[in-house]
C-alpha atoms as a PDB file:
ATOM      1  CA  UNK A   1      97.158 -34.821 -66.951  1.00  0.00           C
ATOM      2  CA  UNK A   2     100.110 -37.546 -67.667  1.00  0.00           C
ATOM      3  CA  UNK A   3     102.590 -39.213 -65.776  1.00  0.00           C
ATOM      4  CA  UNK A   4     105.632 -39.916 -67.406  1.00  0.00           C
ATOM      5  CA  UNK A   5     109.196 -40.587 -67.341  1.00  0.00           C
ATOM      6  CA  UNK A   6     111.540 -37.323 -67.875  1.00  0.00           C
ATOM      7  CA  UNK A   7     115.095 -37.272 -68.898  1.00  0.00           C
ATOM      8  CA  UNK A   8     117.491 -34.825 -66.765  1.00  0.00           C
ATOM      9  CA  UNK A   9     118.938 -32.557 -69.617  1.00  0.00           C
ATOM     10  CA  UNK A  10     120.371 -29.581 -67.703  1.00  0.00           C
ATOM     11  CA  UNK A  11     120.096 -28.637 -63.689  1.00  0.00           C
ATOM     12  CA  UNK A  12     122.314 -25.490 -63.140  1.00  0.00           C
ATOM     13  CA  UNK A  13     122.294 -22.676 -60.810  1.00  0.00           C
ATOM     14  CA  UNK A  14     120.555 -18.740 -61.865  1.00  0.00           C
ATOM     15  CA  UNK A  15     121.398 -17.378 -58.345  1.00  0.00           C
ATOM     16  CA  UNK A  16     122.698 -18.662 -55.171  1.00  0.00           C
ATOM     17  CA  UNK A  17     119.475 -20.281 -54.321  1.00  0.00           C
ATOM     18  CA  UNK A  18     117.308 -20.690 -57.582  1.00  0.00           C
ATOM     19  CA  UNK A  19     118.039 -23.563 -60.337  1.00  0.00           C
ATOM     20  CA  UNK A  20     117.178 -23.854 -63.865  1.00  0.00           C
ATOM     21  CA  UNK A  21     116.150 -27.952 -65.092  1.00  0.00           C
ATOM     22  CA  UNK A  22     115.659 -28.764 -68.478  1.00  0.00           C
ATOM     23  CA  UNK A  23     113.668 -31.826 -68.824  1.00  0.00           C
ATOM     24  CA  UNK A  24     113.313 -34.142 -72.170  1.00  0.00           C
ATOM     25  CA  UNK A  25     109.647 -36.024 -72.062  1.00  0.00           C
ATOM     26  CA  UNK A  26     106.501 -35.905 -73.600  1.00  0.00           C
ATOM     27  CA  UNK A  27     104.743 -32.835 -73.163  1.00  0.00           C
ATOM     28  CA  UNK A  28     102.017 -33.142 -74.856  1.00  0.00           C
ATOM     29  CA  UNK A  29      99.782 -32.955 -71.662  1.00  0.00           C
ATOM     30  CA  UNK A  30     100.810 -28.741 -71.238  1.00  0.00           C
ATOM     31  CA  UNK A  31      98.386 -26.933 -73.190  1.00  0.00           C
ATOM     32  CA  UNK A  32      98.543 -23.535 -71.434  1.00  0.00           C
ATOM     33  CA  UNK A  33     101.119 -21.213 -69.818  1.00  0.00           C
ATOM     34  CA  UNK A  34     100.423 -20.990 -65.919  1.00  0.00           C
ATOM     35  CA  UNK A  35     100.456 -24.777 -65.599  1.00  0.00           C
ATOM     36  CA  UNK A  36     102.357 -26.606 -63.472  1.00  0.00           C
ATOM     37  CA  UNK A  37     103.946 -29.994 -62.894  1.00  0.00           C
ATOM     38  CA  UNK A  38     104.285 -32.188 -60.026  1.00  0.00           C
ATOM     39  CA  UNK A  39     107.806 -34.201 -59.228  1.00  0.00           C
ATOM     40  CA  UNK A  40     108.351 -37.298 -57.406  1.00  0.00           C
ATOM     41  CA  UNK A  41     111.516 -37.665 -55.531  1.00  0.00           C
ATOM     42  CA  UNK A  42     113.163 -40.660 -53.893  1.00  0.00           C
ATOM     43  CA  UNK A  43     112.114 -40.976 -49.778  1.00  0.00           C
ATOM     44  CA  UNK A  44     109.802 -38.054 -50.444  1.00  0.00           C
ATOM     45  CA  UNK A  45     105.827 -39.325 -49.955  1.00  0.00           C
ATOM     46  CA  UNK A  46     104.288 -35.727 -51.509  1.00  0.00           C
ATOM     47  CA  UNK A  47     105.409 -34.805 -54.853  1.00  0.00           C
ATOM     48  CA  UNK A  48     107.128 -31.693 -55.259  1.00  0.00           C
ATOM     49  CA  UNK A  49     105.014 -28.515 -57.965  1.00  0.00           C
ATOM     50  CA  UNK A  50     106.511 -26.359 -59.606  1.00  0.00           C
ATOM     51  CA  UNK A  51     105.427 -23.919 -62.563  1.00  0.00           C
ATOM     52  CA  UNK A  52     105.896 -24.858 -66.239  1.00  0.00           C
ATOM     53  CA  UNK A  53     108.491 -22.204 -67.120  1.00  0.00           C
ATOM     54  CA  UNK A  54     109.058 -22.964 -71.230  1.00  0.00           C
ATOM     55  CA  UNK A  55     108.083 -25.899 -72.913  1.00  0.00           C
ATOM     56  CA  UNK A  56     109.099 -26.465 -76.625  1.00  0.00           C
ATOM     57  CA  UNK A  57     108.319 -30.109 -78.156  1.00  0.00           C
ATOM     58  CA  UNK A  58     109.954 -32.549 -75.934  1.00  0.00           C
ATOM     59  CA  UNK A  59     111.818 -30.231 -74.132  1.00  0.00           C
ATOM     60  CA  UNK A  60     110.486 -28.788 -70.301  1.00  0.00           C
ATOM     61  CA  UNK A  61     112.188 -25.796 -68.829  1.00  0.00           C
ATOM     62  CA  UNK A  62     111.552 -25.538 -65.122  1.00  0.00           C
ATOM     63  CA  UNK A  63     112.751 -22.983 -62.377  1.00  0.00           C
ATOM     64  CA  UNK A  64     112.874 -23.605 -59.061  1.00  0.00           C
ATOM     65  CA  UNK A  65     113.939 -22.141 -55.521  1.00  0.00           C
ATOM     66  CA  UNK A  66     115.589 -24.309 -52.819  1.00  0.00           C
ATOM     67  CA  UNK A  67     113.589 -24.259 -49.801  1.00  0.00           C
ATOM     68  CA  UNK A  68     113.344 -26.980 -48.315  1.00  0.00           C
ATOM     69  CA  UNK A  69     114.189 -31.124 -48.534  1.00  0.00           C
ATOM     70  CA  UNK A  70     112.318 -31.414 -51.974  1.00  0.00           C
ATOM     71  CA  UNK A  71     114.560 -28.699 -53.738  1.00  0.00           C
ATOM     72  CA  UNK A  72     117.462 -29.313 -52.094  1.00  0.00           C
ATOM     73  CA  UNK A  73     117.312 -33.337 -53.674  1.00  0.00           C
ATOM     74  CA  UNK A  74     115.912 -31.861 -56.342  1.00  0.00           C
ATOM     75  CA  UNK A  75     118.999 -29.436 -56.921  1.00  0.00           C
ATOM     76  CA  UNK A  76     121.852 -31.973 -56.787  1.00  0.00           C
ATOM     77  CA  UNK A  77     120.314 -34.439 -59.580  1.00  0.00           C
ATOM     78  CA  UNK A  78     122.802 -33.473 -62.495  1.00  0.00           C
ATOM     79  CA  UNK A  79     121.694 -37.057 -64.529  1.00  0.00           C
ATOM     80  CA  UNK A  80     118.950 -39.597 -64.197  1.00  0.00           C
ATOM     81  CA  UNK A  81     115.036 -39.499 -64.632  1.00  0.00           C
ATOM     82  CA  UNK A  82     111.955 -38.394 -62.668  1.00  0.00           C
ATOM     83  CA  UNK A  83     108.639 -39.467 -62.334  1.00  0.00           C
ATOM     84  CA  UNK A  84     106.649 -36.518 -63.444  1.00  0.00           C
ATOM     85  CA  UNK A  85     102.933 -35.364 -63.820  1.00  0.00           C
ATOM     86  CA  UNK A  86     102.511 -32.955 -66.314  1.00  0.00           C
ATOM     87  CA  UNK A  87      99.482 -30.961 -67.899  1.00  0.00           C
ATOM     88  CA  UNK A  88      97.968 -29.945 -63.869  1.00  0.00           C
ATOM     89  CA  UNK A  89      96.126 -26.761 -63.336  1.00  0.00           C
ATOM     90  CA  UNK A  90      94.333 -24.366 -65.790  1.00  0.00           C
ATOM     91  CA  UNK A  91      96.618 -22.280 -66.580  1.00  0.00           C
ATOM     92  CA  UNK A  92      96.247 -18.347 -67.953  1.00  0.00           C
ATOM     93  CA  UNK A  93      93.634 -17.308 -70.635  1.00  0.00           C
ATOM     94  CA  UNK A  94      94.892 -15.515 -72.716  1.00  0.00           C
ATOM     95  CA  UNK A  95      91.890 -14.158 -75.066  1.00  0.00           C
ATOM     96  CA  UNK A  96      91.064 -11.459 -71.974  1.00  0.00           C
ATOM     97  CA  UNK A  97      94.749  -9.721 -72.750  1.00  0.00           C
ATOM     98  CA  UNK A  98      93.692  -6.908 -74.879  1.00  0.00           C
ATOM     99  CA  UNK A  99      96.467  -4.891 -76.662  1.00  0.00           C
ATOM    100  CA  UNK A 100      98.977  -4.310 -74.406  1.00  0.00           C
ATOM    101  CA  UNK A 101      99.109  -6.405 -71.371  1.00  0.00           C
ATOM    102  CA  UNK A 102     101.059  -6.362 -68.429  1.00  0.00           C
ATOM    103  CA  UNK A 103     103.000  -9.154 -66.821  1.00  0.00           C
ATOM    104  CA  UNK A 104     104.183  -8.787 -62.771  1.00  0.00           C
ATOM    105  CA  UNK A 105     106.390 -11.968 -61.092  1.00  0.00           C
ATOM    106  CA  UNK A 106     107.289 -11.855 -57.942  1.00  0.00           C
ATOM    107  CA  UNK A 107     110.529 -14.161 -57.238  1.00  0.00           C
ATOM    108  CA  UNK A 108     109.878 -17.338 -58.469  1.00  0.00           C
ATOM    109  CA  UNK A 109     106.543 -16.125 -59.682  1.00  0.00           C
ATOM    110  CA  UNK A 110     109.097 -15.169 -62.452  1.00  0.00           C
ATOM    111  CA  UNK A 111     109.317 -18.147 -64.234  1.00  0.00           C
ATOM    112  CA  UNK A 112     105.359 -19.200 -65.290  1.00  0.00           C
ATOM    113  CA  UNK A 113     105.721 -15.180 -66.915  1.00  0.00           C
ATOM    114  CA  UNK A 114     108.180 -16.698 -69.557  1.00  0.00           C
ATOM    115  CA  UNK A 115     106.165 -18.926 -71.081  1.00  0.00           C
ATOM    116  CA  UNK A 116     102.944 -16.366 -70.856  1.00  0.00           C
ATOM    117  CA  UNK A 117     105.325 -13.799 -72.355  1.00  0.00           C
ATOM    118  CA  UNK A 118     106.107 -15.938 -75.694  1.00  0.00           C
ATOM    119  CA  UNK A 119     102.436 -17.038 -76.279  1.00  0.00           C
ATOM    120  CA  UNK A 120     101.017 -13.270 -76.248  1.00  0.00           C
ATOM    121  CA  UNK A 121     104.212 -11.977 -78.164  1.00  0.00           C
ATOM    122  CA  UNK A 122     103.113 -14.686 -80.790  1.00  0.00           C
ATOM    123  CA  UNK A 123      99.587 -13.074 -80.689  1.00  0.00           C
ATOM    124  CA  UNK A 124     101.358  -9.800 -81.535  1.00  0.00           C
ATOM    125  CA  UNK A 125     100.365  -7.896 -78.245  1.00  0.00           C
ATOM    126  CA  UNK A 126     102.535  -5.342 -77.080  1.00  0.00           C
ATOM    127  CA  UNK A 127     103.644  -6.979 -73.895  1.00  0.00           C
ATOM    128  CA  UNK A 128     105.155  -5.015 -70.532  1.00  0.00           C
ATOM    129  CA  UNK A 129     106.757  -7.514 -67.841  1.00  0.00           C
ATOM    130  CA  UNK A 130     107.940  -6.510 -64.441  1.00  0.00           C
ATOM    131  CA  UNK A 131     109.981  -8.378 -62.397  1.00  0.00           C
ATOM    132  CA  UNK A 132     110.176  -7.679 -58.825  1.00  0.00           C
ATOM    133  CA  UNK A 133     113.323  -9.037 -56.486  1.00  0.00           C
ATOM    134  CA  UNK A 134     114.313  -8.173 -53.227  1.00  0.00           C
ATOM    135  CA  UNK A 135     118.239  -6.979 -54.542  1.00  0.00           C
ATOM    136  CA  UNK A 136     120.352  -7.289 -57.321  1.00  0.00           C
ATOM    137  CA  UNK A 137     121.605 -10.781 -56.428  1.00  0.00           C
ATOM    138  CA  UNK A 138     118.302 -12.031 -56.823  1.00  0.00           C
ATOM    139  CA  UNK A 139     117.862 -11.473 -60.123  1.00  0.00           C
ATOM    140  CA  UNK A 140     117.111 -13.853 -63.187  1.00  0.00           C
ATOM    141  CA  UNK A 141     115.795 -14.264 -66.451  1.00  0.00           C
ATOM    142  CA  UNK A 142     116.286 -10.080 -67.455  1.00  0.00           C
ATOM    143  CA  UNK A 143     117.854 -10.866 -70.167  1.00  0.00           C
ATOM    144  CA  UNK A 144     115.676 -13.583 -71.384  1.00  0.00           C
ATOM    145  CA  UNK A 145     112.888 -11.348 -71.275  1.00  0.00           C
ATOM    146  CA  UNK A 146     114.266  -8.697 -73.229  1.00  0.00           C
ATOM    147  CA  UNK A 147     115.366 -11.318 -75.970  1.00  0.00           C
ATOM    148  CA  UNK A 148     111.845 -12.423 -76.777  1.00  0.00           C
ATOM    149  CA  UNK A 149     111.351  -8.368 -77.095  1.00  0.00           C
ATOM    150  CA  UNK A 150     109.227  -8.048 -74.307  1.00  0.00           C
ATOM    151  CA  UNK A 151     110.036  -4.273 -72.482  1.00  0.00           C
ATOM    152  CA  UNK A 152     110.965  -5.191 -69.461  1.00  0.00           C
ATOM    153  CA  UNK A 153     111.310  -3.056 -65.912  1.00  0.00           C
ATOM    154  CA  UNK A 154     112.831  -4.989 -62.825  1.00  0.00           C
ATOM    155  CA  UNK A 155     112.182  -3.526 -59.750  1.00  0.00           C
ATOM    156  CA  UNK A 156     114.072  -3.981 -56.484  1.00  0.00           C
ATOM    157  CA  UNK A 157     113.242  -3.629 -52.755  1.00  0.00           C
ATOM    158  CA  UNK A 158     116.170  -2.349 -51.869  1.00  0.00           C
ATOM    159  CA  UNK A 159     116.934  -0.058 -54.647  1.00  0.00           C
ATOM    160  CA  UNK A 160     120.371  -1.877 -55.614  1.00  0.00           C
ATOM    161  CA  UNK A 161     119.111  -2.242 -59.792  1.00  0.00           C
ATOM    162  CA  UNK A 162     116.487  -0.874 -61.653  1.00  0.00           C
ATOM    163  CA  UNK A 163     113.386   0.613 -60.026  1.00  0.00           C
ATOM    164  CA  UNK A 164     113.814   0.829 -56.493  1.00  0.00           C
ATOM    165  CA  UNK A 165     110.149  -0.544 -54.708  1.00  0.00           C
ATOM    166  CA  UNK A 166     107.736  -3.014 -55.572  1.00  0.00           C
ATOM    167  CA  UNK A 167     106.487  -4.064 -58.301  1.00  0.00           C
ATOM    168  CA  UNK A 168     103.153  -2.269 -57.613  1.00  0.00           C
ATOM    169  CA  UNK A 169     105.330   0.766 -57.863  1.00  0.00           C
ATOM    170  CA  UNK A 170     106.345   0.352 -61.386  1.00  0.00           C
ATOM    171  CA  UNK A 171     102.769  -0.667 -62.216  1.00  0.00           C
ATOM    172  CA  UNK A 172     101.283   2.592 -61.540  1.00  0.00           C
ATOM    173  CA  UNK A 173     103.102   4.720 -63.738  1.00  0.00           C
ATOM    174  CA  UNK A 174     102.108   2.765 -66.574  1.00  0.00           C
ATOM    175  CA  UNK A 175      98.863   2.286 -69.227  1.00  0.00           C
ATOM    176  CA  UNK A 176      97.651  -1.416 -69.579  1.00  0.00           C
ATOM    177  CA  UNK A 177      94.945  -3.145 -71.219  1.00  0.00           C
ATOM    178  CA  UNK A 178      94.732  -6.019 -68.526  1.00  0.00           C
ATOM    179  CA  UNK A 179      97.456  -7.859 -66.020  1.00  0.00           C
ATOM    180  CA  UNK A 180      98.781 -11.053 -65.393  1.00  0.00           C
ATOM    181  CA  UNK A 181     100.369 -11.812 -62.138  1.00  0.00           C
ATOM    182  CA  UNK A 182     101.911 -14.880 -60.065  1.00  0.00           C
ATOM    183  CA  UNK A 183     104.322 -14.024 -56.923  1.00  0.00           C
ATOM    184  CA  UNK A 184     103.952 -13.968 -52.865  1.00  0.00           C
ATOM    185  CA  UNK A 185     100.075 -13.673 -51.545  1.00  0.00           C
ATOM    186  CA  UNK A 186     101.479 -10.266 -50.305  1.00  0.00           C
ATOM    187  CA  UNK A 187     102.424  -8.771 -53.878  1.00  0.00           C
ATOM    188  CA  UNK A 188      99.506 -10.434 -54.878  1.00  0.00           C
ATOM    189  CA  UNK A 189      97.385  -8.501 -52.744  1.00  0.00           C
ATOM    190  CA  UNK A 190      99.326  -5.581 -53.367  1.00  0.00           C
ATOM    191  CA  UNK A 191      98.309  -6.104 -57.213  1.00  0.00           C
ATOM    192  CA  UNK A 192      94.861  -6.557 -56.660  1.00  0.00           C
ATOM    193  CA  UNK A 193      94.602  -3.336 -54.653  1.00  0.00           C
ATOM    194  CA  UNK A 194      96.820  -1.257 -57.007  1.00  0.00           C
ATOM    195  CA  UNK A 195      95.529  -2.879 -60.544  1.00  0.00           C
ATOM    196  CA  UNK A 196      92.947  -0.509 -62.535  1.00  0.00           C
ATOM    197  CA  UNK A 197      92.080  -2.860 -64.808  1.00  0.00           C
ATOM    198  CA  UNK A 198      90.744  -6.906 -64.690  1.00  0.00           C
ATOM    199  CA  UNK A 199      93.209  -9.308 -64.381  1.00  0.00           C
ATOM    200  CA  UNK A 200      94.476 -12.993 -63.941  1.00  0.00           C
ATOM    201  CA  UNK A 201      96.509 -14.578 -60.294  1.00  0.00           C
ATOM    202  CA  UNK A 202      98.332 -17.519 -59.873  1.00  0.00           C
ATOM    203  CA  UNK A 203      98.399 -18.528 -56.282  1.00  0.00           C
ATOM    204  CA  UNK A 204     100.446 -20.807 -54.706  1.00  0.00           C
ATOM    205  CA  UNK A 205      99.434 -23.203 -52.231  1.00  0.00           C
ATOM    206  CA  UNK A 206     100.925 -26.659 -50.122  1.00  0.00           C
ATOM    207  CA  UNK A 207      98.969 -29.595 -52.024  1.00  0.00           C
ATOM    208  CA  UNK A 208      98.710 -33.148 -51.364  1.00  0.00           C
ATOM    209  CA  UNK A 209      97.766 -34.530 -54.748  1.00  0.00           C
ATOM    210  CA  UNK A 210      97.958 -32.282 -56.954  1.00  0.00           C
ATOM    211  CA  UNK A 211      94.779 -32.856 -59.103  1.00  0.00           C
ATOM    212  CA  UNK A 212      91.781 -32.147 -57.345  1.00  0.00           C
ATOM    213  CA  UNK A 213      91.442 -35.791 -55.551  1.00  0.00           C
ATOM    214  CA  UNK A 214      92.171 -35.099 -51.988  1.00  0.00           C
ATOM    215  CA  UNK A 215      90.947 -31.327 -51.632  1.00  0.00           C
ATOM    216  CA  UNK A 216      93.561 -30.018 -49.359  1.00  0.00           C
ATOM    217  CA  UNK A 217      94.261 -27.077 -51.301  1.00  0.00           C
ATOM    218  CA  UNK A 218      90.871 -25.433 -51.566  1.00  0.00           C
ATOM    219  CA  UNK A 219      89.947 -22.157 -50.946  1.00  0.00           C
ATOM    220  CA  UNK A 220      86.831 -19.957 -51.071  1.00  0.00           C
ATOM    221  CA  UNK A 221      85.799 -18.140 -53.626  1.00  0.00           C
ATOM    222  CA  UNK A 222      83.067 -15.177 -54.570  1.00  0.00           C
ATOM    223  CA  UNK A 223      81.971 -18.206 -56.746  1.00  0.00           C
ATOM    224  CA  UNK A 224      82.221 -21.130 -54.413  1.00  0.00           C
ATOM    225  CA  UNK A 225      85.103 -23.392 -53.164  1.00  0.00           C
ATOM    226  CA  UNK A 226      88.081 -24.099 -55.500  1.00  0.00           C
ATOM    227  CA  UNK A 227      90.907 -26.732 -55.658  1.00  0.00           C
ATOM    228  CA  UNK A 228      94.126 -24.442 -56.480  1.00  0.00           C
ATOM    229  CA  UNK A 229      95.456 -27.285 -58.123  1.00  0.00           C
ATOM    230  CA  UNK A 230      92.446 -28.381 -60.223  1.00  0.00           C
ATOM    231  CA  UNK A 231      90.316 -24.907 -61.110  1.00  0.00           C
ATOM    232  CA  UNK A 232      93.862 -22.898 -59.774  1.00  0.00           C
ATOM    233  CA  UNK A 233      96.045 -22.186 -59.739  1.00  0.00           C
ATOM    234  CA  UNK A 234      94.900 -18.894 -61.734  1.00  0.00           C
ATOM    235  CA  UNK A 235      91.911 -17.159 -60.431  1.00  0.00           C
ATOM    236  CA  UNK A 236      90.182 -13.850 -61.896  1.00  0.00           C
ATOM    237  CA  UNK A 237      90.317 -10.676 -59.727  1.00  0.00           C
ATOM    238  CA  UNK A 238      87.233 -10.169 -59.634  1.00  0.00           C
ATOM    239  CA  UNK A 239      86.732 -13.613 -57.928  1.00  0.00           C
ATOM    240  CA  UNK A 240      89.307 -13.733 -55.083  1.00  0.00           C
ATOM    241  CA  UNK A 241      88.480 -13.631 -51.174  1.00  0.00           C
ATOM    242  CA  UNK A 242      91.072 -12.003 -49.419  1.00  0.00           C
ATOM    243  CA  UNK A 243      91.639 -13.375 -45.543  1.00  0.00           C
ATOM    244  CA  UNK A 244      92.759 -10.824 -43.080  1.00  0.00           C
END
């Protein structure tokens, strides 16, 4: 982990509610897609985490939704710097993909797939993302997808652009050698149940700190109690406790 100072580059909209921010910094401290940072705002006593979407030298890509106070600051900065921890959570291994992985985000469990995406493309795996939205004006980062040569499916709730359904739906009419996965507990569930093969989750969760000091974002585990932020926020399927 590192705290550092990080240069506003870019902040413009995708959709009506979701905003892409480049950053300039050192980001040394991100070593893994799946990571995450943690953002400081002015008046705001919790930092603010959201997922590493690209990183490439000193440059971070991040995506966010606007949601609530945090975001909604966070979305008008067009200039200026913010306090930033970088390097937080373990992000996905990627030595369990096999040949032909599959990749499912879920909303703004879109953007920690990009990243993911280029690293197993650069390991020459034939790579399947799907991208699940509620409707068409949802939608982000297609195109992006398809441009790192990825085959991509979208899949929409309402039927209004590509597969109409849930992302679980596109995911059984294809052949995988193992699945990544970061969206709504719901689809995340959903994945679990409908997955035939192992897997890796990224869960989201509220969080004090942000790494592993305060323990407010633990959860249990078939192998014990684990920080989200710290040994999260991706967890093996074959280790997650579902609540009812």
């Amino acid at each position: 982990m590192k705290q550092g100072k990080f240069k506003i580059i870019e902040n413009t909209p995708l959709t009506d509610c979701v905003y892409q921010m480049t950053l300039q910094g050192d980001t040394s401290a991100i070593t893994a897609p799946g990571q995450f940072v943690n953002i400081q705002l002015d008046g705001l006593f919790l930092r603010r985490p959201i997922s590493v979407c690209d990183v490439n030298e000193d440059k971070l890509t991040i995506i966010y939704k606007v949601v609530g106070r945090g975001t909604e600051q966070l979305s008008q900065m067009t200039e200026g710097e913010l306090d930033v921890l970088t390097g937080l959570g373990n992000g996905y291994n990627l030595t369990k993909a096999g040949d032909s992985p599959v990749l499912l985000g879920g909303g703004v469990g879109v953007p920690p797939m990009y990243l993911l995406c280029k690293s197993l493309l650069a390991m020459e795996k034939k790579v399947t993302v799907i991208l699940g939205f509620n409707t068409k004006s949802e939608i982000f980062y297609e195109k992006e997808f398809r441009a790192l040569g990825a085959d991509v499916i979208v899949t929409t709730v309402d039927g209004s652009y590509g597969t109409q359904g849930f992302v679980t739906d596109a995911l059984k009419t294809l052949s995988y050698s193992y699945f990544y996965t970061c969206g709504p507990e719901p689809m995340l569930k959903a994945v679990y149940k409908t997955s035939v093969t192992s897997g890796q989750m990224s869960f989201e969760k509220r969080m004090g700190c942000g790494f592993g000091a305060c323990m407010g974002c633990s959860c249990k585990t078939l192998t014990g109690y684990k920080r989200i932020c710290k040994e999260g926020p991706v967890m093996e399927k074959e280790e997650i406790l579902w609540e009812d």
